[in-house]
Protein backbone atom coordinates (compact mmCIF):
# COMPACT_ATOMS: atom_id res chain seq x y z
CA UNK A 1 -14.41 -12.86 -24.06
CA UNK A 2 -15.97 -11.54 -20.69
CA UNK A 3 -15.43 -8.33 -19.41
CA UNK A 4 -17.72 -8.95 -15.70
CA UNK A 5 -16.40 -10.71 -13.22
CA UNK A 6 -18.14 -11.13 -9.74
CA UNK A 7 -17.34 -9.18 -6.78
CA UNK A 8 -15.16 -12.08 -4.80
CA UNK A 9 -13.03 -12.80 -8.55
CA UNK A 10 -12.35 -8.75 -8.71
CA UNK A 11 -11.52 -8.49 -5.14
CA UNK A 12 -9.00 -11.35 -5.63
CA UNK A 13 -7.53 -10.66 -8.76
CA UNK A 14 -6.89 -6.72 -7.94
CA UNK A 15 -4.98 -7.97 -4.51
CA UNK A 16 -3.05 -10.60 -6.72
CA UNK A 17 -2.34 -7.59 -9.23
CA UNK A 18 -1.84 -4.93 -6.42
CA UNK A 19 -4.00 -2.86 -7.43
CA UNK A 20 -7.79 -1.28 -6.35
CA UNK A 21 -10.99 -3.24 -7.54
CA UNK A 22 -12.16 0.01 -8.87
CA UNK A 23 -9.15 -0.71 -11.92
CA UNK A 24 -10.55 -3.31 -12.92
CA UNK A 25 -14.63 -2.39 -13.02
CA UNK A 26 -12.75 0.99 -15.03
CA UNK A 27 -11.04 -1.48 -17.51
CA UNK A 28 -14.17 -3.64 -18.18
CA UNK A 29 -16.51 -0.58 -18.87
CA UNK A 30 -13.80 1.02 -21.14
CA UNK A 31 -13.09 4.38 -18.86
CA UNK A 32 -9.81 6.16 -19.03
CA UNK A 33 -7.74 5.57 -15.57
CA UNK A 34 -5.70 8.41 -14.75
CA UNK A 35 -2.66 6.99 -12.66
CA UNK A 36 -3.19 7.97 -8.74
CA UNK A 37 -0.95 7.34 -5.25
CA UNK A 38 -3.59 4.06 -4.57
CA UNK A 39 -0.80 1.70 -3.65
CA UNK A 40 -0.77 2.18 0.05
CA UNK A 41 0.65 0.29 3.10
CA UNK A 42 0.97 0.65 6.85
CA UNK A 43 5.15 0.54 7.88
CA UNK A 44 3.87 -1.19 10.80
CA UNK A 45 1.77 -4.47 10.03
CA UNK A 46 3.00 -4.86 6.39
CA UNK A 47 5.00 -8.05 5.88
CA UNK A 48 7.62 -7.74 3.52
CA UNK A 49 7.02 -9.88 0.59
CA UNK A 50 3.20 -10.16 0.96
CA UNK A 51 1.00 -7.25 -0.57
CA UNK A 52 -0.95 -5.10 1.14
CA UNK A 53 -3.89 -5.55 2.85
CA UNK A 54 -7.15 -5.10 0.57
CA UNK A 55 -8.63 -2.24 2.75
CA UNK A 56 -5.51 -0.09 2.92
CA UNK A 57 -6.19 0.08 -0.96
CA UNK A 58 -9.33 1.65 -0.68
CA UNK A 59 -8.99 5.18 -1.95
CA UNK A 60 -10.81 6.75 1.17
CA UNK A 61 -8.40 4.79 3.40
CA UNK A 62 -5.97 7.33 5.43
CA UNK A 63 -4.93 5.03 8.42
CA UNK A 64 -4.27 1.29 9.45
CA UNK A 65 -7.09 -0.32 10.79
CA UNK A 66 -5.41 -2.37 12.68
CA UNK A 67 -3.04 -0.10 14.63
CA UNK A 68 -4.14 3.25 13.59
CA UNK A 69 -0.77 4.17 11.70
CA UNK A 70 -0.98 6.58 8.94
CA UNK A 71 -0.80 4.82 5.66
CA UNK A 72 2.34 5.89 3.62
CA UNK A 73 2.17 5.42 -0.33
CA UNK A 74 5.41 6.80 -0.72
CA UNK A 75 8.83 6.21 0.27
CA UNK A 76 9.70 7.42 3.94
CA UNK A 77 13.43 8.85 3.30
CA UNK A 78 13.08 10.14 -0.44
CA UNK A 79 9.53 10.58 -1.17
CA UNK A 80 9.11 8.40 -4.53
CA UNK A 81 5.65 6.73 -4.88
CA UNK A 82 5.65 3.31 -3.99
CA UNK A 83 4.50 1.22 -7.35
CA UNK A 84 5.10 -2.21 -5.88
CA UNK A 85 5.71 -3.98 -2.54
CA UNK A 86 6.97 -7.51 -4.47
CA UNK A 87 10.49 -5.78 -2.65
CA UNK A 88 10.92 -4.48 0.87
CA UNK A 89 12.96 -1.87 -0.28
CA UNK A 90 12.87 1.36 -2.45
CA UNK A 91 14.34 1.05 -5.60
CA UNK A 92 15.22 4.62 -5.70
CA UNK A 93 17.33 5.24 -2.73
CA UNK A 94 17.07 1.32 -0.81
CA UNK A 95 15.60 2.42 2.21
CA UNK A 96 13.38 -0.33 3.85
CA UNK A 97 9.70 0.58 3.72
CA UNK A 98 8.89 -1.06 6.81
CA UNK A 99 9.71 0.56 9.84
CA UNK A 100 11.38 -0.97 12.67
CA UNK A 101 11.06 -0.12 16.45
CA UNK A 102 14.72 0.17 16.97
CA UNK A 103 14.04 3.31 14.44
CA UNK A 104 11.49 4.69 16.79
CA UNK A 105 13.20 4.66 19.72
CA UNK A 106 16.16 6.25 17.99
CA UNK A 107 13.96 9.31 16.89
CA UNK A 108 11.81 10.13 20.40
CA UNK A 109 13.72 11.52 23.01
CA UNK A 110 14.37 9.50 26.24
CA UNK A 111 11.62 9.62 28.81
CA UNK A 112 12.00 11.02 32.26
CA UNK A 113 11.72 9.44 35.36
């Protein structure tokens, strides 16, 4: 049995398993991994059903890099972590994790002319 794997394989694998890269090299070497908030998505570009994009996993990753939306790694409405994106809602209390604009426009007061 192998416990390296190249940098493309680990990169692959931890976005199949949703979870960081840094998991796995832990695993292989044998160090303990203390459970963290890692899993992390943007409500905004996140497609329900796919997982997350590799770089929003990154531990030092705060915001989208696409749009510049703060990543959430919990649920919006009652605060659980998120531990899996396979589902578009929160098992907890079934609010959507992805937010719509229809939302947004319901929370921000009307401009003036």
């Amino acid at each position: 049995m192998t416990t390296k794997i190249n940098q493309k394989s680990q990169r692959g694998l931890a976005v199949a398993l949703q979870i960081p890269p840094e998991y796995l090299d832990a695993v292989a070497r044998g160090i303990a991994i203390v459970a963290s908030d890692v899993l992390k998505f943007c409500p905004h570009c996140w497609q329900p059903g796919t997982p997350p994009e590799e770089i929003w996993l990154l531990v030092r990753s705060q915001c989208c890099f696409l749009c510049g939306t703060r990543l959430r790694n919990s649920c919006a409405n009652c605060n659980e972590p998120i531990t899996s994106l396979k589902f578009r809602f929160c098992p907890y209390c079934g609010k959507t994790y992805k937010e719509s604009n229809d939302s947004e426009s319901q929370t921000k007061p009307p401009k003036k002319n």
